[in-house]
N, C-alpha and C. Protein backbone atom coordinates (compact mmCIF):
# COMPACT_ATOMS: atom_id res chain seq x y z
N UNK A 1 -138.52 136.18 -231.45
CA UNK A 1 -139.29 135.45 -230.48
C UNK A 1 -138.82 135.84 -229.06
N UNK A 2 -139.64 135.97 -228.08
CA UNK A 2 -139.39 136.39 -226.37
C UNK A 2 -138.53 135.39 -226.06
N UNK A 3 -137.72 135.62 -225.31
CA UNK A 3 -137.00 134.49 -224.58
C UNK A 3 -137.60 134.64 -223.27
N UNK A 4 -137.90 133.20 -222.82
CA UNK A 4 -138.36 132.88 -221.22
C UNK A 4 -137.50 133.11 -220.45
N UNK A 5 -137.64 133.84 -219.33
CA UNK A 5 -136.23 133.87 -218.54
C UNK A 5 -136.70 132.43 -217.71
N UNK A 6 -135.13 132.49 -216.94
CA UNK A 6 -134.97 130.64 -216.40
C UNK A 6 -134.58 131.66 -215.15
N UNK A 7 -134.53 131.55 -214.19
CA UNK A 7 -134.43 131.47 -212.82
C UNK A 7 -133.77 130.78 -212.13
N UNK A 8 -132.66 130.83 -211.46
CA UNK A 8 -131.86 130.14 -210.90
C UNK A 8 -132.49 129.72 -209.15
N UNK A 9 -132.73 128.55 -208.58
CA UNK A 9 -133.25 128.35 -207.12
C UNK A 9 -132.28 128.28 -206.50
N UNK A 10 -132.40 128.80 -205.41
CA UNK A 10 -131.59 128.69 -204.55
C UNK A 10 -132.19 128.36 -202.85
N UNK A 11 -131.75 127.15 -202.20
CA UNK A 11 -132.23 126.86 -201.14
C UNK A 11 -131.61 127.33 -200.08
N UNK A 12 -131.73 128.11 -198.90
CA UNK A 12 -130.95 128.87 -198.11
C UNK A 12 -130.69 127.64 -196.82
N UNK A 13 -129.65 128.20 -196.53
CA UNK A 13 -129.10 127.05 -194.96
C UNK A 13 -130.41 126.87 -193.87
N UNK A 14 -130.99 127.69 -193.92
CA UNK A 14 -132.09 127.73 -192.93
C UNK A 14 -133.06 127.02 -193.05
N UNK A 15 -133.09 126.88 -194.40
CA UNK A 15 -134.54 126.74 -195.11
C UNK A 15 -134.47 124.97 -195.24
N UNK A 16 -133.19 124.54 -195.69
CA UNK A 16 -132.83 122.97 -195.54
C UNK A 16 -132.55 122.69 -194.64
N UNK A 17 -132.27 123.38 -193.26
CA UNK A 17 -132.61 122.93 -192.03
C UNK A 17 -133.65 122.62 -191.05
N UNK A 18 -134.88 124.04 -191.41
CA UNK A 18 -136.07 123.29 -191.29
C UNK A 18 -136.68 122.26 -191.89
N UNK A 19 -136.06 121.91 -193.02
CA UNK A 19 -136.98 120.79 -193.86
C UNK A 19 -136.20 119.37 -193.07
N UNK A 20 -135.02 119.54 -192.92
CA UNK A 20 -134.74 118.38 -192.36
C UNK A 20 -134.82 117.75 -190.78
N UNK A 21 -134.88 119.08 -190.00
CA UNK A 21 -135.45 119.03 -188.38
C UNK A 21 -137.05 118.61 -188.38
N UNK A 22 -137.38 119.50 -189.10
CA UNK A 22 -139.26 119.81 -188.74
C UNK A 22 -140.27 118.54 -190.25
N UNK A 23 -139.88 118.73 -191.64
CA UNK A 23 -140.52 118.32 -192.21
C UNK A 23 -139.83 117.01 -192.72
N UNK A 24 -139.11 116.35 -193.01
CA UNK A 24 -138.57 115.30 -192.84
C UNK A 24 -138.22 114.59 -191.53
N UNK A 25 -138.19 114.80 -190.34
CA UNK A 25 -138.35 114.41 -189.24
C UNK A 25 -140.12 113.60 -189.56
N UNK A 26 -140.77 114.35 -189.31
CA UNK A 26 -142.19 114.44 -189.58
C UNK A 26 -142.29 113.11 -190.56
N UNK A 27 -141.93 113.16 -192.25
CA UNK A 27 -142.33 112.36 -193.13
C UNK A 27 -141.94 110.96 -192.71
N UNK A 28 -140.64 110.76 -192.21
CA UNK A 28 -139.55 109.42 -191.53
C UNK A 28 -140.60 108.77 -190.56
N UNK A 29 -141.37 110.03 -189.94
CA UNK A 29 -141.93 109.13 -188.94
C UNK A 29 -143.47 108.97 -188.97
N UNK A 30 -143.79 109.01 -190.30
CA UNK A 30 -145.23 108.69 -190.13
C UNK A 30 -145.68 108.12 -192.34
N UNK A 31 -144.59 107.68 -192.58
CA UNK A 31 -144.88 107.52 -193.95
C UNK A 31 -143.53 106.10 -194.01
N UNK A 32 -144.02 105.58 -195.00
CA UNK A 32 -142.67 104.43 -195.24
C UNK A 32 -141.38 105.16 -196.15
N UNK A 33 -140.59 104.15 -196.05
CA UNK A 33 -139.20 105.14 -196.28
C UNK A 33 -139.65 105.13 -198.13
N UNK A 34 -140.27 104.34 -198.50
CA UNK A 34 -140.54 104.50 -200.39
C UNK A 34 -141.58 105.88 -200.60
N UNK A 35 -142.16 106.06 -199.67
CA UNK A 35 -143.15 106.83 -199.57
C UNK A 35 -142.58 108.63 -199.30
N UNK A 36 -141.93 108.23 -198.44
CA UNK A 36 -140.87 109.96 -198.01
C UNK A 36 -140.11 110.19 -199.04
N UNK A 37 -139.26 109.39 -199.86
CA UNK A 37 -139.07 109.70 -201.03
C UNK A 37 -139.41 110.52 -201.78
N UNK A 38 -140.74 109.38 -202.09
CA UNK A 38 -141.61 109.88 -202.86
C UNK A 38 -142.11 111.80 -202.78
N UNK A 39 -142.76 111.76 -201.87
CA UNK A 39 -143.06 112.75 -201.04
C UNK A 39 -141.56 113.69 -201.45
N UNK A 40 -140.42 113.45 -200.74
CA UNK A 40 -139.42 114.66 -201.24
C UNK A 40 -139.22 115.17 -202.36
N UNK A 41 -139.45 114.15 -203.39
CA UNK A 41 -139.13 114.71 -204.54
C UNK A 41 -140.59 115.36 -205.39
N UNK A 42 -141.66 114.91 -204.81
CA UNK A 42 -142.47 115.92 -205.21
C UNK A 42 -142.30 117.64 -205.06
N UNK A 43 -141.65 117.57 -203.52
CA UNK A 43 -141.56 118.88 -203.13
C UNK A 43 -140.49 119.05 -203.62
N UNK A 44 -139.80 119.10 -204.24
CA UNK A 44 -138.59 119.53 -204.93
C UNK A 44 -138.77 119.57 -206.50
N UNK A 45 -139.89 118.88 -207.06
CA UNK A 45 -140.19 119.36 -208.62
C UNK A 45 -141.11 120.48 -208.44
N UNK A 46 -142.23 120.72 -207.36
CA UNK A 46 -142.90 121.89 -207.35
C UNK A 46 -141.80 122.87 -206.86
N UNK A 47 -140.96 123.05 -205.82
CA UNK A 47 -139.97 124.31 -205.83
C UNK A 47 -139.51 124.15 -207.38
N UNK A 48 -139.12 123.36 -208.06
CA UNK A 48 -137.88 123.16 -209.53
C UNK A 48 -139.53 124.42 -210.29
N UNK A 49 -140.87 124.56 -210.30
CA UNK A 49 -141.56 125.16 -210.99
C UNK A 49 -141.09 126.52 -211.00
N UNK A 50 -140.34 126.91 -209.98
CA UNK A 50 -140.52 128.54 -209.46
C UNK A 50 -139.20 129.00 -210.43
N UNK A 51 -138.63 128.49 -211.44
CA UNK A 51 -137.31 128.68 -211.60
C UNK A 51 -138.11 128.99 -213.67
N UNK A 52 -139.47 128.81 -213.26
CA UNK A 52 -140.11 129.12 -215.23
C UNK A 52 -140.89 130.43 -214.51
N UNK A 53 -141.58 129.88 -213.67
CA UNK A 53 -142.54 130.87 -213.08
C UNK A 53 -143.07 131.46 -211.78
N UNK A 54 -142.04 131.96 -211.42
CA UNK A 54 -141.50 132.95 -209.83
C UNK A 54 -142.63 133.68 -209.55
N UNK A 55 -143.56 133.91 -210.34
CA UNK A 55 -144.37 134.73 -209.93
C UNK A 55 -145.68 133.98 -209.43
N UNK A 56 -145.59 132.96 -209.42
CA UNK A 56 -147.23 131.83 -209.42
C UNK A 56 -147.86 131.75 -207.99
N UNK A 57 -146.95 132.17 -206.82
CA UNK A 57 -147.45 131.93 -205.61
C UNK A 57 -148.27 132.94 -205.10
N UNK A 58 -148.40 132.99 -203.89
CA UNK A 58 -149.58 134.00 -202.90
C UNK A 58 -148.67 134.77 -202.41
N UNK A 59 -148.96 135.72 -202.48
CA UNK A 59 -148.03 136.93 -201.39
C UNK A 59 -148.57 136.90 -200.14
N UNK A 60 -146.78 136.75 -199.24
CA UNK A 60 -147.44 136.31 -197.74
C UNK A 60 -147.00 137.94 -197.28
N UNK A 61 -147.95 138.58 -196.70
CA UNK A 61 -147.63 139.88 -196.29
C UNK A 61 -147.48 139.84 -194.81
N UNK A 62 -147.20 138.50 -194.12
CA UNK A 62 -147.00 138.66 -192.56
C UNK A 62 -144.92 138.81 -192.64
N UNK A 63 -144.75 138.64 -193.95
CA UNK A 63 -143.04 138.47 -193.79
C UNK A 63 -142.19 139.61 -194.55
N UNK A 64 -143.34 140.75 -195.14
CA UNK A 64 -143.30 141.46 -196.05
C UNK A 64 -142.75 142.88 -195.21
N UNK A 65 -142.34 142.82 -193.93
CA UNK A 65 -142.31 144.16 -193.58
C UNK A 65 -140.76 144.58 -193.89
N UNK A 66 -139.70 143.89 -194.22
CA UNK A 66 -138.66 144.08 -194.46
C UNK A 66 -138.52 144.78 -196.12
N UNK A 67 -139.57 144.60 -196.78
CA UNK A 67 -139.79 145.52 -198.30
C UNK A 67 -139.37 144.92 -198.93
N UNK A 68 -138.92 143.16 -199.30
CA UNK A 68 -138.69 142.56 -199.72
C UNK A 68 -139.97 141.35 -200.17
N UNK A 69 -140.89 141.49 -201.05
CA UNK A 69 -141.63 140.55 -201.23
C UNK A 69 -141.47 139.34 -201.53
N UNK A 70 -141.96 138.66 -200.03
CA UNK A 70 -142.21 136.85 -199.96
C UNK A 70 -143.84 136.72 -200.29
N UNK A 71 -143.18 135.41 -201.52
CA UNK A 71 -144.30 134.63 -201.46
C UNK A 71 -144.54 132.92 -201.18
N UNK A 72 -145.31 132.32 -201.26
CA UNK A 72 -145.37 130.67 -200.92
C UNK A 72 -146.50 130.03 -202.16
N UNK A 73 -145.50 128.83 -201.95
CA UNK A 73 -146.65 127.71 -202.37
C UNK A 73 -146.90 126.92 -201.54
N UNK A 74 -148.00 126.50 -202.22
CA UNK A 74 -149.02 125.33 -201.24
C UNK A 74 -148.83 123.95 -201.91
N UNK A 75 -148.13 123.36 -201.04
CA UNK A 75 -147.58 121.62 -201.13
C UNK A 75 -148.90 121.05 -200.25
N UNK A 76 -149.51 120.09 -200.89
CA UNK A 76 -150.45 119.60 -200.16
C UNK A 76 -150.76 117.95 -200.73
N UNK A 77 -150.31 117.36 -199.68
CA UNK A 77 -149.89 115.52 -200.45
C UNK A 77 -151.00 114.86 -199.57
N UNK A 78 -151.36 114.85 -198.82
CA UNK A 78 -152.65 114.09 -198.00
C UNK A 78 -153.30 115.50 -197.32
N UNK A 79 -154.74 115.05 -196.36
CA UNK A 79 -155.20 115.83 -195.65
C UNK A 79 -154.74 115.65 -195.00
N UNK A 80 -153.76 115.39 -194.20
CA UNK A 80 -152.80 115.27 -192.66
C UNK A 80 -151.42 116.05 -193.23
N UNK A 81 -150.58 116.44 -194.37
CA UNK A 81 -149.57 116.73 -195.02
C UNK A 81 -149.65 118.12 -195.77
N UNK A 82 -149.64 119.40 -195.62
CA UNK A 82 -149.51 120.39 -196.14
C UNK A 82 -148.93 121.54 -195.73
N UNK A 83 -148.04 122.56 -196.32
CA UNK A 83 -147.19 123.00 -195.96
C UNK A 83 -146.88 124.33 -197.31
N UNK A 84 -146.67 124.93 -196.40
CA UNK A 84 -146.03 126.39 -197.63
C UNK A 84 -144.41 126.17 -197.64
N UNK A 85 -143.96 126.74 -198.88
CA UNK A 85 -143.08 126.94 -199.86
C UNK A 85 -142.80 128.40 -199.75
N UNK A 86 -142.25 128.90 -198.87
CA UNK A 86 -141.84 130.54 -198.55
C UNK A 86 -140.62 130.98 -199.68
N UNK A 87 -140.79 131.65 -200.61
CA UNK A 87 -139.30 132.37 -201.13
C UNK A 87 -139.59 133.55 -201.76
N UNK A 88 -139.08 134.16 -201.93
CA UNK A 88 -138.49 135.56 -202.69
C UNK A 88 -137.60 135.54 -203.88
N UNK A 89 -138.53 136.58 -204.86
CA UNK A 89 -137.70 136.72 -206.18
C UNK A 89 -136.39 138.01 -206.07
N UNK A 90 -135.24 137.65 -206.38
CA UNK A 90 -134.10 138.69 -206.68
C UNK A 90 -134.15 138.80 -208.39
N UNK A 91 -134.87 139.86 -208.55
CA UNK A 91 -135.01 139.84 -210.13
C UNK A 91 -133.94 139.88 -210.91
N UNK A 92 -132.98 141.09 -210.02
CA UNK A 92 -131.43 141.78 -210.38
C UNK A 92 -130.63 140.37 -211.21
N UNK A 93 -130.83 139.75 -210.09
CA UNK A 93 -129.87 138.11 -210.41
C UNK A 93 -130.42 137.33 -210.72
N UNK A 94 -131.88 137.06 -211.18
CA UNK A 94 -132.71 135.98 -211.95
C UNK A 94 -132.68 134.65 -210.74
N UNK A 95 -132.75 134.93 -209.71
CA UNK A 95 -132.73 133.88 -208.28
C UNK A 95 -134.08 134.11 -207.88
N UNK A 96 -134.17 132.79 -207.82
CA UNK A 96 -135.31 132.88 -206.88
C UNK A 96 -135.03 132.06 -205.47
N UNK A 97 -134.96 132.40 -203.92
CA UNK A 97 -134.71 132.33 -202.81
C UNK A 97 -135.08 131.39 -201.96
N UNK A 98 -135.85 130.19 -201.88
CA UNK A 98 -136.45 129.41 -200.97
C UNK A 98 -136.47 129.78 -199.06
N UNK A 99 -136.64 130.42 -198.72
CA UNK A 99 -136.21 130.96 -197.37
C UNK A 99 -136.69 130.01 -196.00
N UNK A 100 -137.76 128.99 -196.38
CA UNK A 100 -138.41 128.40 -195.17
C UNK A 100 -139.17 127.07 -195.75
N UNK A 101 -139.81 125.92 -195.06
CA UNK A 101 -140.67 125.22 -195.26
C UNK A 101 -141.34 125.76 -194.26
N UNK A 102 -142.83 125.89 -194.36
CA UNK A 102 -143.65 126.54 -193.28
C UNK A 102 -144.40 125.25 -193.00
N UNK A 103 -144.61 124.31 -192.14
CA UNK A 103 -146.05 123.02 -192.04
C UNK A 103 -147.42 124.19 -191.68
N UNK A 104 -148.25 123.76 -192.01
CA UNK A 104 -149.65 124.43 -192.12
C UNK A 104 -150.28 123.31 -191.46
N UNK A 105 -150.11 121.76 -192.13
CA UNK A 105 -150.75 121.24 -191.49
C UNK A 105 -150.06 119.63 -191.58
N UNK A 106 -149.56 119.17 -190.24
CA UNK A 106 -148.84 118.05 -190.17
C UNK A 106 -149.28 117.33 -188.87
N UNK A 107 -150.47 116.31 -189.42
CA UNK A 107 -150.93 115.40 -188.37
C UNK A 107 -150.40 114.02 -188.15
N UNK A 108 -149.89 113.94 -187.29
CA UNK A 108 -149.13 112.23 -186.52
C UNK A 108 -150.30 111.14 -187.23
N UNK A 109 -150.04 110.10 -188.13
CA UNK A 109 -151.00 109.14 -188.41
C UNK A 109 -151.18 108.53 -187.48
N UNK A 110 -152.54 107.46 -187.05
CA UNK A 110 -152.96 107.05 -185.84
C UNK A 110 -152.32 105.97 -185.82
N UNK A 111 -152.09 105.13 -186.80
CA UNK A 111 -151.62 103.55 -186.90
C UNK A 111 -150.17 103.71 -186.85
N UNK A 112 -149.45 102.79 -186.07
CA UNK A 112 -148.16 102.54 -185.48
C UNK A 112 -147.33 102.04 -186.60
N UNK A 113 -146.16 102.32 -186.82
CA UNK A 113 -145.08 102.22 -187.67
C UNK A 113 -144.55 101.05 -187.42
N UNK A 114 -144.29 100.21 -188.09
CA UNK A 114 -143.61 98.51 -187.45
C UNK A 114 -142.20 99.20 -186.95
């Protein structure tokens, strides 16, 4: 029988720094704190997907000039909330790279936060 390879994730310093400057900044301030939760750990079982199947995303060819192919997923939790999933497969080492949270699209809700 084939064995599935498993993929090891790996989140880079950069990459959990934008999520916590730019996209958690963002969720804190326009979602309730049960709700950002919520919200994080979605985005963290769709990255946990890339570790069966590394190959499932879009090839972003604006990041591709280094000859290293990036690709992304598309996290999309409301029409005000969506955002790419930037990483790269290291086949050599069965890693797969998380390199960025990209926002695509992150609109301020109109109604005021108590």
């Amino acid at each position: 029988m084939d064995q599935k390879k498993i993929y090891q994730i790996v989140v880079t310093s950069s990459a959990l720094l934008r999520f916590q400057e730019t996209i958690l900044n963002y969720l804190i301030n326009n979602f309730s704190t049960s709700r950002v939760i919520e919200i994080e750990q979605k985005i963290y079982k769709k990255i946990e997907t890339l570790n069966s199947f590394p190959l499932k995303g879009t090839n972003e060819n604006i990041f591709n000039k280094s000859g290293v192919l990036f690709k992304s997923l598309l996290f999309k939790e409301t029409r005000n909330l969506e955002l790419k999933i930037i990483y790269f497969i290291d086949e050599a080492n069965q890693k797969v790279y998380v390199t960025d949270f990209s926002p695509t699209l992150m609109h301020p809700s109109k109604k005021n936060k108590p």
